[in-house]
Structures are given as structure tokens and as C-alpha cells.
N, C-alpha and C. Protein backbone atom coordinates (compact mmCIF):
# COMPACT_ATOMS: atom_id res chain seq x y z
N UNK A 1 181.49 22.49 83.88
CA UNK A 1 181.29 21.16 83.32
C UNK A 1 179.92 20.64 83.73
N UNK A 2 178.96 20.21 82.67
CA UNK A 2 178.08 19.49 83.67
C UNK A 2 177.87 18.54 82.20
N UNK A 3 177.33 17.12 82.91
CA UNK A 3 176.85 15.75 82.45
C UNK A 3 175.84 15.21 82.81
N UNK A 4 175.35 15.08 82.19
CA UNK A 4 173.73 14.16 82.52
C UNK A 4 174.11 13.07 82.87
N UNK A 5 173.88 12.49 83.65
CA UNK A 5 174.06 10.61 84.13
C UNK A 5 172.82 9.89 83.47
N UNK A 6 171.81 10.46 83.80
CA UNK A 6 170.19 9.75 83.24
C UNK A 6 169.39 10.39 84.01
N UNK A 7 168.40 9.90 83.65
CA UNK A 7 167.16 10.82 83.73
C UNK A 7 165.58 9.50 83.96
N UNK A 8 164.87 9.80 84.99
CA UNK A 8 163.60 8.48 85.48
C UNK A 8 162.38 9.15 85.14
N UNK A 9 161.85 8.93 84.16
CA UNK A 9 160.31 9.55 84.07
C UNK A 9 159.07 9.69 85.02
N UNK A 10 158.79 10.75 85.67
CA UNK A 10 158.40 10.93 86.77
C UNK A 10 156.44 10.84 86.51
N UNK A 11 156.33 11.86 85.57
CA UNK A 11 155.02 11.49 85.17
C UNK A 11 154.90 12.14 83.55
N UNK A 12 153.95 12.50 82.82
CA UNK A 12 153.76 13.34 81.40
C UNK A 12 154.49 14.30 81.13
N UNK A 13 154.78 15.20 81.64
CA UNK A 13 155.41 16.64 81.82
C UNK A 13 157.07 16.46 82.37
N UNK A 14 157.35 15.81 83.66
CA UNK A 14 158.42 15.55 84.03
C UNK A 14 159.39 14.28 84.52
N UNK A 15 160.64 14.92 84.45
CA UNK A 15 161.73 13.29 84.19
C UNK A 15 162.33 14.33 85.86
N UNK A 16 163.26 13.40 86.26
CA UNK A 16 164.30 13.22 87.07
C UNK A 16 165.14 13.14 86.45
N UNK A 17 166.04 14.33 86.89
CA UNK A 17 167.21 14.54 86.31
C UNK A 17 168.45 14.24 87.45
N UNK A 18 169.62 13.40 86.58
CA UNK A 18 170.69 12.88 87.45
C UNK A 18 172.02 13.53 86.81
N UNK A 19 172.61 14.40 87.26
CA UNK A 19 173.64 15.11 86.54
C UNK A 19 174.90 15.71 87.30
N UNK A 20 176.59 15.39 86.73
CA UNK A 20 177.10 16.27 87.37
C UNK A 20 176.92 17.52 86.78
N UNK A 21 177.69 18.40 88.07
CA UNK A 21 177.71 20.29 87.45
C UNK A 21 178.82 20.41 89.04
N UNK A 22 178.86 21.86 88.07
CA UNK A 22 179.87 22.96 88.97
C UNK A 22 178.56 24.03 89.17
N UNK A 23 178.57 24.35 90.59
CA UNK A 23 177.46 25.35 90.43
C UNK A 23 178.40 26.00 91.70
N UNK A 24 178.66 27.65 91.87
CA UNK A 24 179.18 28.01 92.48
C UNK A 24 180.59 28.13 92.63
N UNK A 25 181.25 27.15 91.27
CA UNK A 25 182.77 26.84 91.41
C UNK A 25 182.75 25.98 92.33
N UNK A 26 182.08 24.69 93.20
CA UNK A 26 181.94 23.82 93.59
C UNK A 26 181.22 22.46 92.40
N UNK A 27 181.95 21.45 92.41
CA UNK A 27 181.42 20.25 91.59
C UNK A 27 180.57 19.66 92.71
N UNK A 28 179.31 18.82 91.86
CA UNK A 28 178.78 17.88 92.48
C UNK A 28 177.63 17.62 92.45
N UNK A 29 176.94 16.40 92.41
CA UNK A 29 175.81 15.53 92.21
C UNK A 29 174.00 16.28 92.42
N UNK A 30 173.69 16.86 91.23
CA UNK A 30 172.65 17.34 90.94
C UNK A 30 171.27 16.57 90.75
N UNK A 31 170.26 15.99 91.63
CA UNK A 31 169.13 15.26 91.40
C UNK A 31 167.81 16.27 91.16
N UNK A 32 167.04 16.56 90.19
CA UNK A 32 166.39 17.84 90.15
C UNK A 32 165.15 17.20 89.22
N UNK A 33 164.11 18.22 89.14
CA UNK A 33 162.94 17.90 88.19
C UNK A 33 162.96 19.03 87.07
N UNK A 34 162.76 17.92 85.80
CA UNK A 34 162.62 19.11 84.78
C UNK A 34 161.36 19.00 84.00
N UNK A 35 161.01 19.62 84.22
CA UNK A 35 159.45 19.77 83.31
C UNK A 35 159.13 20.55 81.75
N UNK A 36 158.79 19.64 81.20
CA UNK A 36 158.44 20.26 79.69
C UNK A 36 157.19 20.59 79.45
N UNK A 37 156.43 21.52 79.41
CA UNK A 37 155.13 21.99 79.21
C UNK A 37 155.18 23.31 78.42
N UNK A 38 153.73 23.75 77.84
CA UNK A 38 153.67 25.03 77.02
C UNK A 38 154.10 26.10 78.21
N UNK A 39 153.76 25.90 78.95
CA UNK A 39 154.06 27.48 80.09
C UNK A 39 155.83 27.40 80.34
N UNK A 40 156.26 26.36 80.21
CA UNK A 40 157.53 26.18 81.16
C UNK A 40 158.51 24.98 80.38
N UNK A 41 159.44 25.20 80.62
CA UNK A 41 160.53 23.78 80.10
C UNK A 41 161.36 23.96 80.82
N UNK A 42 161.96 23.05 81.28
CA UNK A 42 163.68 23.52 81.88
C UNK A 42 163.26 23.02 83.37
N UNK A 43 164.55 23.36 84.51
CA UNK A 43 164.50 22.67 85.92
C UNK A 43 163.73 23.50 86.76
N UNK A 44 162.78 22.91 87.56
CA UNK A 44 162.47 23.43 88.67
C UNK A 44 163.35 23.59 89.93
N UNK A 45 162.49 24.54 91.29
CA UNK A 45 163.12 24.22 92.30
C UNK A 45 163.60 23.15 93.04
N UNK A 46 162.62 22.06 92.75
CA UNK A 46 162.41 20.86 93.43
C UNK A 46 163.89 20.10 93.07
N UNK A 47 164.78 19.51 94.15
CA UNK A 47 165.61 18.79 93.57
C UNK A 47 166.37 19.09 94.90
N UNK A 48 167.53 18.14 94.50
CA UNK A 48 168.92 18.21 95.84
C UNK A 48 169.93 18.67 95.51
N UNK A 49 171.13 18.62 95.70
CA UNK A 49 172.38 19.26 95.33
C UNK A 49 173.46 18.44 96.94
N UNK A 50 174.44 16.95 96.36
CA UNK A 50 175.10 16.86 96.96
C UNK A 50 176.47 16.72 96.54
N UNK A 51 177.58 18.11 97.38
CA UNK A 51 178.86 18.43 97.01
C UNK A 51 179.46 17.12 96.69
N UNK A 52 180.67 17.37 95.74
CA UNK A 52 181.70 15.93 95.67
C UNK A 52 182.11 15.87 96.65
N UNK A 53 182.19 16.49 97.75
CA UNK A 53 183.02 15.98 99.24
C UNK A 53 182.03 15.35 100.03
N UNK A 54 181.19 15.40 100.09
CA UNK A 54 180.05 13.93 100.31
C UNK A 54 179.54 13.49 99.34
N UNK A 55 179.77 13.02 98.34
CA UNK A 55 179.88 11.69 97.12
C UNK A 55 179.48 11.09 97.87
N UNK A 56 180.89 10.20 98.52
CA UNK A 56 181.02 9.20 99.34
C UNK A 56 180.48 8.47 100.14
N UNK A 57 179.52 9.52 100.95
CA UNK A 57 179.30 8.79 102.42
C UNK A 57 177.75 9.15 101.71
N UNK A 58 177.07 9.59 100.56
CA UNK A 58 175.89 9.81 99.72
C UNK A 58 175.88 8.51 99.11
N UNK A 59 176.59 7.84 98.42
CA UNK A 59 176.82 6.76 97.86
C UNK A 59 176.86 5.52 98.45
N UNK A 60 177.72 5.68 99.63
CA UNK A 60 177.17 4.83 100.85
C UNK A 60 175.65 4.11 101.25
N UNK A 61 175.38 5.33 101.13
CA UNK A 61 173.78 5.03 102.33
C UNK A 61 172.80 4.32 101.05
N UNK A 62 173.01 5.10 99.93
CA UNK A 62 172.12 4.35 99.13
C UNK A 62 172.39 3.07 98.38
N UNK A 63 173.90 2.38 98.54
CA UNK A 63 174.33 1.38 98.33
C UNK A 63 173.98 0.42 99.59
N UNK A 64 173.36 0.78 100.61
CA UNK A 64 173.55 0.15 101.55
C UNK A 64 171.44 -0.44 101.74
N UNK A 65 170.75 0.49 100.81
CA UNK A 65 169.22 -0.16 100.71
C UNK A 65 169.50 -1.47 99.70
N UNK A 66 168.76 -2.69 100.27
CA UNK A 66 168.59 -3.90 99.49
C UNK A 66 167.88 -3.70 98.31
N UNK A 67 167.64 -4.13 98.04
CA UNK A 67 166.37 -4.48 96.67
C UNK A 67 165.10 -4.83 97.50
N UNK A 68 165.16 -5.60 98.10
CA UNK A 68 164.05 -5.85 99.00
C UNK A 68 163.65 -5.36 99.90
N UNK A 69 164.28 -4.34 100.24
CA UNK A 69 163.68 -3.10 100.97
C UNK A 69 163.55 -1.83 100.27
N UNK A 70 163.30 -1.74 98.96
CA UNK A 70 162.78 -0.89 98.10
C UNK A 70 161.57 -1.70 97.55
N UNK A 71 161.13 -3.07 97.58
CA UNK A 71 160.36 -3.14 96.68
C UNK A 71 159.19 -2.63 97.15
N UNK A 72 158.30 -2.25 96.54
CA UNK A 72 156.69 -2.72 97.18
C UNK A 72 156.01 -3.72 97.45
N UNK A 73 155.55 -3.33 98.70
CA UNK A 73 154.50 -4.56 99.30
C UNK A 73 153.31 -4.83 98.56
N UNK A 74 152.97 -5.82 98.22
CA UNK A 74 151.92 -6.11 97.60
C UNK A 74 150.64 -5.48 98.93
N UNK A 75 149.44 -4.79 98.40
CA UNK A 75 148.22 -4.25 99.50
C UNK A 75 147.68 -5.80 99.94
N UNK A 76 147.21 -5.56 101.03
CA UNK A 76 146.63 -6.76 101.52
C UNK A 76 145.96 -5.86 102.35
N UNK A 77 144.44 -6.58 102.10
CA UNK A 77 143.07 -6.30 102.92
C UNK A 77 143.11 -6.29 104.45
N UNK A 78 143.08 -5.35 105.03
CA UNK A 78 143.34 -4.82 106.56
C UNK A 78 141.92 -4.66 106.96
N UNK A 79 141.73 -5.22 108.19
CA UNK A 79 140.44 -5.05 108.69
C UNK A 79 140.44 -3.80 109.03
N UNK A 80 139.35 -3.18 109.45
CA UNK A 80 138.82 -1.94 109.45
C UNK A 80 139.17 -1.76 111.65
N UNK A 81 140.14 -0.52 111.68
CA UNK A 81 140.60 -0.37 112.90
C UNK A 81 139.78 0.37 113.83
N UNK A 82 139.60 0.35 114.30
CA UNK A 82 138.73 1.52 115.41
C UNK A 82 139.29 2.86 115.63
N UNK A 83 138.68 3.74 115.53
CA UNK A 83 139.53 5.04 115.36
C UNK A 83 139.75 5.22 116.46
N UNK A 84 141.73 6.18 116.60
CA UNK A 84 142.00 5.93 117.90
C UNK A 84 142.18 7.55 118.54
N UNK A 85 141.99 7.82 119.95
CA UNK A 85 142.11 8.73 120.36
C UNK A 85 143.33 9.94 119.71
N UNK A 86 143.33 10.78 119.40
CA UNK A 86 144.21 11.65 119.20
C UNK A 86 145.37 11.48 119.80
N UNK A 87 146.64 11.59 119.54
CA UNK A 87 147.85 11.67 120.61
C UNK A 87 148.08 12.81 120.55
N UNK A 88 148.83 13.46 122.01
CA UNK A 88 149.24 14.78 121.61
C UNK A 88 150.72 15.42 121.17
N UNK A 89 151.44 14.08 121.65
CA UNK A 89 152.67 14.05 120.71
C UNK A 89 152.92 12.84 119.71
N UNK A 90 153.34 13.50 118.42
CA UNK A 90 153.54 12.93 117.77
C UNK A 90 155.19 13.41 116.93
N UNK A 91 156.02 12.81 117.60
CA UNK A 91 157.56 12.69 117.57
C UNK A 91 157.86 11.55 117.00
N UNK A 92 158.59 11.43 115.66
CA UNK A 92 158.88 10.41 114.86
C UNK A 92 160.02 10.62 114.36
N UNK A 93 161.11 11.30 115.14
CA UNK A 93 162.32 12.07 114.90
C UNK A 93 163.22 11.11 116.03
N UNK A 94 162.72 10.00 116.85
CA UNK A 94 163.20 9.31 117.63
C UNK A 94 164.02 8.06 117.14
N UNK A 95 163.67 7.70 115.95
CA UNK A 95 164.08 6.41 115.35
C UNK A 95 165.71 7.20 114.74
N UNK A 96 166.58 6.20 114.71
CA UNK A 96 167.68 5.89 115.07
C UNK A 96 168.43 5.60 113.07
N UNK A 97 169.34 6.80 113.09
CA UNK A 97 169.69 6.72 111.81
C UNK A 97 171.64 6.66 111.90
N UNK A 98 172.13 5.77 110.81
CA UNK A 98 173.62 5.56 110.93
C UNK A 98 173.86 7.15 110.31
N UNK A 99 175.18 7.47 110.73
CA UNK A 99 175.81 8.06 110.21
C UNK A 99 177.11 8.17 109.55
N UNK A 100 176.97 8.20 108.34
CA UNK A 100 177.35 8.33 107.74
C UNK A 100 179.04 8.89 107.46
């Protein structure tokens, strides 16, 4: 079985594709890029694949971003910083995520 849900135009060539499927004899939530060009049509690698047995807690997390924490910030003119010494760690794997 598979269904297209919709599809977000990504740029000239490619859309975002939102679809169920059975892939494997497993159902479940297909987000992928498909590109139409003379060399190529059809899905690339690029894309996710989450089972119907995390639907749920998938559906969750993204029900749980505001609107206002998706929008964009309008740019505002930043003074010019002083360039800063190199660090030698750079660990950004520290910040703190719910689970799901």
C-alpha cells in the first residue's frame, strides 16, 4: 500500500515527499526527495523512514514545536565580533533532549 500525504517544493527540480508505504512488509511514514530532471526522475537517497510503531512518539515531538519557534528571525545588523581563539573542544551533543 502506499499514499502520498503531500508533497513541499523544495527548489526547481525537487518536492518533498510525505507518504505512507510498506517497505519490507513493515508500514510506515516515508519523508524523501524526489527529483525530476533530464538525467533522473523519481526518489533519491536523501529522506527518513519512520516505522508505524513510532508514529506516535514521531508525532509527538513535532506537535510539540510552536509556530513561533519555527518562524524566522528577522536578520538584524550584528556588530562585527573579534575573532576568537580556536577551542579545542567543540561538544554540542551536551544540550538536553526529551524523550520521547
Amino acid at each position: 500500500m502506499e499514499k502520498d500525504i503531500g508533497k513541499i517544493k523544495k527548489n526547481d527540480t525537487s518536492d518533498i515527499v510525505v507518504r505512507i508505504d510498506d517497505f519490507g512488509g513493515k508500514r510506515g511514514l516515508t519523508i524523501r526527495e524526489f527529483v525530476t530532471s533530464e538525467r533522473y526522475t523519481g526518489f533519491t537517497k536523501a529522506g527518513v523512514r519512520i516505522l508505524a510503531d513510532d508514529f506516535l512518539k514521531f508525532k509527538e515531538m513535532i506537535n510539540s514545536i510552536s509556530e513561533e519557534e519555527i518562524q524566522e528571525e528577522p536578520e538584524e545588523e550584528k556588530p562585527k565580533e573579534e575573532p576568537q581563539k580556536e577551542q579545542k573542544t567543540l561538544d554540542n551533543s551536551k544540550e538536553e533532549m526529551p524523550d520521547y
